[in-house]
N, C-alpha and C. Protein backbone atom coordinates (compact mmCIF):
# COMPACT_ATOMS: atom_id res chain seq x y z
N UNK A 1 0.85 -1.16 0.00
CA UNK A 1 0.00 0.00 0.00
C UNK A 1 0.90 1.23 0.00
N UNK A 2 0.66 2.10 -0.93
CA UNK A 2 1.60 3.59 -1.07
C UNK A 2 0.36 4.71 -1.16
N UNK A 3 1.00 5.42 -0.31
CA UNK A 3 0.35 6.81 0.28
C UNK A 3 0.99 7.81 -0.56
N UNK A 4 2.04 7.66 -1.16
CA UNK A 4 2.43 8.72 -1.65
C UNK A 4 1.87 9.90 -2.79
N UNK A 5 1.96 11.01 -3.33
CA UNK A 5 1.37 12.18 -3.48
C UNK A 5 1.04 11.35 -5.10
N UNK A 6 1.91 10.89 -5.91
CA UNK A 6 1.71 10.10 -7.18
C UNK A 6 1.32 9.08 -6.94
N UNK A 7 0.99 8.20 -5.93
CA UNK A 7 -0.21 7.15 -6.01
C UNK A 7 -1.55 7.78 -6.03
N UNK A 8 -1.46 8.61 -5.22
CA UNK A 8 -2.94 9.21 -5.25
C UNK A 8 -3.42 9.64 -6.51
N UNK A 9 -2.49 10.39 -6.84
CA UNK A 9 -3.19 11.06 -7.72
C UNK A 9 -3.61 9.80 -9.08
N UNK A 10 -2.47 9.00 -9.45
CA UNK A 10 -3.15 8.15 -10.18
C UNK A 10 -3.97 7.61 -10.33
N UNK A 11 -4.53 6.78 -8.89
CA UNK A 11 -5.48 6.52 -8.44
C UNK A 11 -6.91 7.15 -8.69
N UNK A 12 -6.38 8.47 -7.70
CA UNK A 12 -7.68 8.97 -7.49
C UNK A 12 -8.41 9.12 -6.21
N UNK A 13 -7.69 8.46 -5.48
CA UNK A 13 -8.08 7.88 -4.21
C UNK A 13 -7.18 8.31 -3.31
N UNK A 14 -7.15 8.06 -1.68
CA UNK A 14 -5.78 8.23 -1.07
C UNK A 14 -4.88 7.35 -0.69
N UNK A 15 -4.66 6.60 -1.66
CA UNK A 15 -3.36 5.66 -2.10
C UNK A 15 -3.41 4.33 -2.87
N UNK A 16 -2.44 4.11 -3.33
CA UNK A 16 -2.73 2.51 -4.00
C UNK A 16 -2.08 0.93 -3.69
N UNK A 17 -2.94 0.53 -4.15
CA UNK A 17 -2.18 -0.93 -3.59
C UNK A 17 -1.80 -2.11 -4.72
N UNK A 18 -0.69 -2.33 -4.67
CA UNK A 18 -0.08 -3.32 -5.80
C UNK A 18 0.26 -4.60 -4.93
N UNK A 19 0.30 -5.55 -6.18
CA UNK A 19 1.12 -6.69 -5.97
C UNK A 19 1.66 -7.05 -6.74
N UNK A 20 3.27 -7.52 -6.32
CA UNK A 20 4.57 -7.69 -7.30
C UNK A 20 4.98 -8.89 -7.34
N UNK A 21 5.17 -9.29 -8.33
CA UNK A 21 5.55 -10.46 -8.97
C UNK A 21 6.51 -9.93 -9.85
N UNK A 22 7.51 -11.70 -9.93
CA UNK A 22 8.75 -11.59 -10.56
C UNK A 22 8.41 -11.40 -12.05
N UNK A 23 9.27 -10.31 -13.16
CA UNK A 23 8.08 -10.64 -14.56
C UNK A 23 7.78 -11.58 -15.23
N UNK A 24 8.85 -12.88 -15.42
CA UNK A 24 8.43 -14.00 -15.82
C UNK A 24 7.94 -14.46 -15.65
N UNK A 25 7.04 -14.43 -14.17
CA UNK A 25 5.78 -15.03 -13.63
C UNK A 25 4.41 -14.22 -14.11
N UNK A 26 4.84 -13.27 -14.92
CA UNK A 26 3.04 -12.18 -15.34
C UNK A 26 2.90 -12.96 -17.21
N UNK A 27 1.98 -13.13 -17.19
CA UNK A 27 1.59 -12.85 -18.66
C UNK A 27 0.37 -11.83 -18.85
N UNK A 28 1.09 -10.89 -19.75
CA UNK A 28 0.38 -9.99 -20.09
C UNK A 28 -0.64 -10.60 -21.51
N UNK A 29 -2.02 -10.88 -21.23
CA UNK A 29 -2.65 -10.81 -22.24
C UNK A 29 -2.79 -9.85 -23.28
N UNK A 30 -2.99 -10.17 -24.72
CA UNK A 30 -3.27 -9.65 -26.34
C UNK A 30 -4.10 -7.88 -26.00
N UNK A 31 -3.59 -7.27 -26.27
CA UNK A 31 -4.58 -6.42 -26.47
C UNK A 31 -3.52 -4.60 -26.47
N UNK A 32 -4.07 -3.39 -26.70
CA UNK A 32 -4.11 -2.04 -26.78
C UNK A 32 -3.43 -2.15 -25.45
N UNK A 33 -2.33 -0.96 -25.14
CA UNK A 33 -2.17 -0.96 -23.41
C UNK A 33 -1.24 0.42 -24.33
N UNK A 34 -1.61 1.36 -23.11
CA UNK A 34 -0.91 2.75 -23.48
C UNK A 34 -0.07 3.07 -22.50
N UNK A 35 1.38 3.50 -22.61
CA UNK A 35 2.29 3.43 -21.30
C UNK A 35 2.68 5.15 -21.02
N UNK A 36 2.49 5.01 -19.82
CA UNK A 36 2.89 6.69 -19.29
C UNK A 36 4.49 6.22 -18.33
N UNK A 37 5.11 7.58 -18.22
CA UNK A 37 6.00 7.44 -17.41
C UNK A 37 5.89 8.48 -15.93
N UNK A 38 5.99 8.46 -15.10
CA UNK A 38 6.04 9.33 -14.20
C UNK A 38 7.00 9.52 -13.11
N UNK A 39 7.07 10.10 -12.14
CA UNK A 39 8.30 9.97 -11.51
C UNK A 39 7.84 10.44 -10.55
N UNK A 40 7.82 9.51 -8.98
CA UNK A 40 7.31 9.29 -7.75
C UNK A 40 7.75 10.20 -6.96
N UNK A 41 7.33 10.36 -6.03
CA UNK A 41 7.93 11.26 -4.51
C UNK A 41 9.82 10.83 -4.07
N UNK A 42 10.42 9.58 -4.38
CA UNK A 42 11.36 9.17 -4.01
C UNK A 42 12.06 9.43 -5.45
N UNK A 43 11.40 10.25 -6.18
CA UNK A 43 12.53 10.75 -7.28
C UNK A 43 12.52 9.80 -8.41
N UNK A 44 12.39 8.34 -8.28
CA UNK A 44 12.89 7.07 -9.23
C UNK A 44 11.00 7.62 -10.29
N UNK A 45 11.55 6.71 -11.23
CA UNK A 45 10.29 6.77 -12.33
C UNK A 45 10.09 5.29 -12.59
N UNK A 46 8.53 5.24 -12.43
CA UNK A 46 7.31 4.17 -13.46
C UNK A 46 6.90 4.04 -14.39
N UNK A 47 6.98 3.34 -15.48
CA UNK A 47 5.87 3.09 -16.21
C UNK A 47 4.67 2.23 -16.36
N UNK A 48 4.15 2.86 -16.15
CA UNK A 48 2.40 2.54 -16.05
C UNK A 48 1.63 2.07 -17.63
N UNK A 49 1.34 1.14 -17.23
CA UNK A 49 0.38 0.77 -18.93
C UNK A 49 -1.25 0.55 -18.26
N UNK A 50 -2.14 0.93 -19.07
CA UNK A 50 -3.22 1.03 -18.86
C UNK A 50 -4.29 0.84 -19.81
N UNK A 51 -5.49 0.56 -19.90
CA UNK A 51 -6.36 0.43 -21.23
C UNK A 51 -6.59 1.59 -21.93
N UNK A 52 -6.42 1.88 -22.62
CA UNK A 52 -6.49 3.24 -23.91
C UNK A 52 -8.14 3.64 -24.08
N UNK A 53 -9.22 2.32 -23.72
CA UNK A 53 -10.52 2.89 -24.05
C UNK A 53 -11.02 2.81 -22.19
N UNK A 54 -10.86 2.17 -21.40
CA UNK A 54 -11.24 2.67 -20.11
C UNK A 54 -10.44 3.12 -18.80
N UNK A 55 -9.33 3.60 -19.55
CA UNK A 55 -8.12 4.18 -18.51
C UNK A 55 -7.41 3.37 -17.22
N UNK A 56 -8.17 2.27 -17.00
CA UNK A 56 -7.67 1.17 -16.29
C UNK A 56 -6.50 0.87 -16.01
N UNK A 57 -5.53 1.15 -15.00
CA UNK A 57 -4.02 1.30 -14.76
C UNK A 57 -4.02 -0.38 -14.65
N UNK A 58 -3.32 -1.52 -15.31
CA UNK A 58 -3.06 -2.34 -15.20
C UNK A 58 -2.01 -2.91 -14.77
N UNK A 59 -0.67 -2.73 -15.17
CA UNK A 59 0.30 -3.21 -14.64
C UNK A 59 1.83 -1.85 -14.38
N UNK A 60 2.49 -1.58 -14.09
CA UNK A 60 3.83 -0.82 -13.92
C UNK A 60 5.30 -1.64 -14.04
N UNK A 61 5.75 -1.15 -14.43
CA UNK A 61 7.08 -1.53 -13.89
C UNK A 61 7.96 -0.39 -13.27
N UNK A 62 9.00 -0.44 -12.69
CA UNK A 62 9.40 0.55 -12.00
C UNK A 62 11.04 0.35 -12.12
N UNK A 63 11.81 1.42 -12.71
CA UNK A 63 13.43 1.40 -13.20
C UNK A 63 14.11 1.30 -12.21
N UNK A 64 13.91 1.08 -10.65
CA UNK A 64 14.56 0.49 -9.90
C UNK A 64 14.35 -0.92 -9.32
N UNK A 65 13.69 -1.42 -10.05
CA UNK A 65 13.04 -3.17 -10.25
C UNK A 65 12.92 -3.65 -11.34
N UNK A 66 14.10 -3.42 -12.27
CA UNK A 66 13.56 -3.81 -13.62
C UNK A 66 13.04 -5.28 -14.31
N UNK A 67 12.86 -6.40 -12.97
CA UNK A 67 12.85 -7.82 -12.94
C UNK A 67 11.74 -7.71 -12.01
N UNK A 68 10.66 -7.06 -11.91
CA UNK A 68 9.60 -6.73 -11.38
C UNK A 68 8.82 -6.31 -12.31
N UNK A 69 7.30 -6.34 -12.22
CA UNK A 69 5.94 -6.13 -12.47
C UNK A 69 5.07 -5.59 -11.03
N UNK A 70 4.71 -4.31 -11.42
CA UNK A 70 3.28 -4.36 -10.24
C UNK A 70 2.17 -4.53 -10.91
N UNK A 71 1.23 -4.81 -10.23
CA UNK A 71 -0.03 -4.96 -10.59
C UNK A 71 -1.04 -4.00 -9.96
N UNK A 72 -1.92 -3.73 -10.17
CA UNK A 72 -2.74 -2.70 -9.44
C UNK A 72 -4.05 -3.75 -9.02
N UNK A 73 -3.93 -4.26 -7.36
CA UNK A 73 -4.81 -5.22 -6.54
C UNK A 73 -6.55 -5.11 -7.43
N UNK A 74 -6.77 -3.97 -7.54
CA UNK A 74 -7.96 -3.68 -7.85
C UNK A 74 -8.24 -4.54 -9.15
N UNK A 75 -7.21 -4.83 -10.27
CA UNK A 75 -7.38 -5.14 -11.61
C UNK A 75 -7.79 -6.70 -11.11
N UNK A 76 -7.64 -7.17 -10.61
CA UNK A 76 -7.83 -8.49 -9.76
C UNK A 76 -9.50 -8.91 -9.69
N UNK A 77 -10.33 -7.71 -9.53
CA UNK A 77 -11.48 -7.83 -8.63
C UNK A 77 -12.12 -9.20 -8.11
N UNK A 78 -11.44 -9.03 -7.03
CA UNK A 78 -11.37 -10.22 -5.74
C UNK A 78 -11.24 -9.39 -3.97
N UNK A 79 -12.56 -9.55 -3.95
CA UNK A 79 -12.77 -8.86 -2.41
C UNK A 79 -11.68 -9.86 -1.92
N UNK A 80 -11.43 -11.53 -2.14
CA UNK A 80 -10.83 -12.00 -1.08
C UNK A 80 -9.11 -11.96 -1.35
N UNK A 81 -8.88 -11.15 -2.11
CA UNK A 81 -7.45 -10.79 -2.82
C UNK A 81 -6.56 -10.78 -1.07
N UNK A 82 -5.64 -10.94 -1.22
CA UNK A 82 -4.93 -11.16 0.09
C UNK A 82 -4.39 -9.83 0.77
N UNK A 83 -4.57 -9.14 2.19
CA UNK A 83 -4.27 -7.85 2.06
C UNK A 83 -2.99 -7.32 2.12
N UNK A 84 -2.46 -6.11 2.27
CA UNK A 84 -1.36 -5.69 1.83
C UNK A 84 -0.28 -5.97 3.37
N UNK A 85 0.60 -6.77 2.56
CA UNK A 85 1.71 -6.87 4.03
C UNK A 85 2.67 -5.68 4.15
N UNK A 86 2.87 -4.18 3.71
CA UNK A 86 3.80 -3.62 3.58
C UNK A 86 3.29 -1.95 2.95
N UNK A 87 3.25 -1.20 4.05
CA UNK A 87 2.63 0.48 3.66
C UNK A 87 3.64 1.20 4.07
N UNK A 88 3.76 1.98 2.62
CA UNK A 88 5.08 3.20 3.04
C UNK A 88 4.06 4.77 2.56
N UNK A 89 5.12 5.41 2.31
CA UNK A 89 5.09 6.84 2.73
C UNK A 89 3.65 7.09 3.55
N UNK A 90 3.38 6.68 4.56
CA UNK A 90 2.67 7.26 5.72
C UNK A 90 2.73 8.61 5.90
N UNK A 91 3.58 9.42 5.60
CA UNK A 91 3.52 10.69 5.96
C UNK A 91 2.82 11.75 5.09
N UNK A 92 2.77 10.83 3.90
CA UNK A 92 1.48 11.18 3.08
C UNK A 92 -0.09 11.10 3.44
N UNK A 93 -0.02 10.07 4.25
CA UNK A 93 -1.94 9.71 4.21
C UNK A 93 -2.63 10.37 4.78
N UNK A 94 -3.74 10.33 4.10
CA UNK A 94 -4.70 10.90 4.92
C UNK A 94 -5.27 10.32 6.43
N UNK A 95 -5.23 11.63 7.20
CA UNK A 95 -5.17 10.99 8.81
C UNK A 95 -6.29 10.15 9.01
N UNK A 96 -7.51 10.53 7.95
CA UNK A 96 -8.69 9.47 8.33
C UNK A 96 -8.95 8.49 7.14
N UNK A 97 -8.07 8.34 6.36
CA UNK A 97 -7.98 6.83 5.65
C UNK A 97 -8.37 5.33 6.96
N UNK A 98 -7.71 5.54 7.41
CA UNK A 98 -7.28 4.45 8.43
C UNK A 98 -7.29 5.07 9.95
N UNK A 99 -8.59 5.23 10.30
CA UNK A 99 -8.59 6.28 12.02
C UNK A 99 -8.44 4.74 12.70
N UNK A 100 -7.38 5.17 13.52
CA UNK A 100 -6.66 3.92 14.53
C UNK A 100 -8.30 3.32 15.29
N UNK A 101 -8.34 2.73 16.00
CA UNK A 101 -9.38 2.07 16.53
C UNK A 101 -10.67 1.10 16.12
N UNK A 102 -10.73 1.34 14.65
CA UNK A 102 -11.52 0.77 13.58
C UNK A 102 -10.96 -0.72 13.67
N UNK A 103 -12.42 -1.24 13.55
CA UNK A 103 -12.28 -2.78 13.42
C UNK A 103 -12.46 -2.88 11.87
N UNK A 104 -11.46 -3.25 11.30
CA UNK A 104 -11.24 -3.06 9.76
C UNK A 104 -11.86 -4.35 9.71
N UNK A 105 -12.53 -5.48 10.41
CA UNK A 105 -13.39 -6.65 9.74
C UNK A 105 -14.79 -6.48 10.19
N UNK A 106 -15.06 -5.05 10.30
CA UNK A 106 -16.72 -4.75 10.47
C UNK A 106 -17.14 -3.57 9.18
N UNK A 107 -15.94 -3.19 8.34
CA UNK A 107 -16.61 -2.11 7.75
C UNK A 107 -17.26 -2.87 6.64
N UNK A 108 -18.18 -2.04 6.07
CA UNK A 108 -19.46 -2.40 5.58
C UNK A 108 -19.27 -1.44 3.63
């Protein structure tokens, strides 16, 4: 999970959540995928490929993992997708993303 100022905004939301796999383990299925590049809060740059007719961020790679793939959890759609073991730039988030005391297996 990344909080940072360019997850969000890609998103849309206040932050995003990937899962990374080695790339020889992804197959990218046949189809249109349009690639942006951007360059994160920690300075390093992504490229992002996404669907060209519903803007759908599908997969990244990132030039300091070049034997890496992310995936964007959401492209998955699987409520029971496994949750995220590992959240950085915190100093980004929003303070009520996650208000401490919440029983995160009652929200609705």
């Amino acid at each position: 999970m990344c909080h940072c100022l360019a997850c969000q905004q890609r998103t849309g939301s206040v932050f995003g959540v990937q899962a990374r796999f080695p790339r020889e383990a992804v197959i990218a299925r046949q189809g249109d995928a349009t690639a942006f590049t951007r360059t994160g809060d920690s300075g390093n740059t992504a490229t992002l490929y996404f669907c060209p007719r519903c803007g759908t961020t599908v997969y990244w790679e990132m030039a300091t993992q070049p034997d890496v793939l992310a995936v964007a959890v959401g492209a998955f759609a699987d409520p029971g997708f496994p949750p995220p073991r590992l959240s950085v730039y915190e100093a980004r988030s929003h303070a009520w993303a996650l208000p401490s005391g919440v029983d995160l297996e009652h929200l609705d």
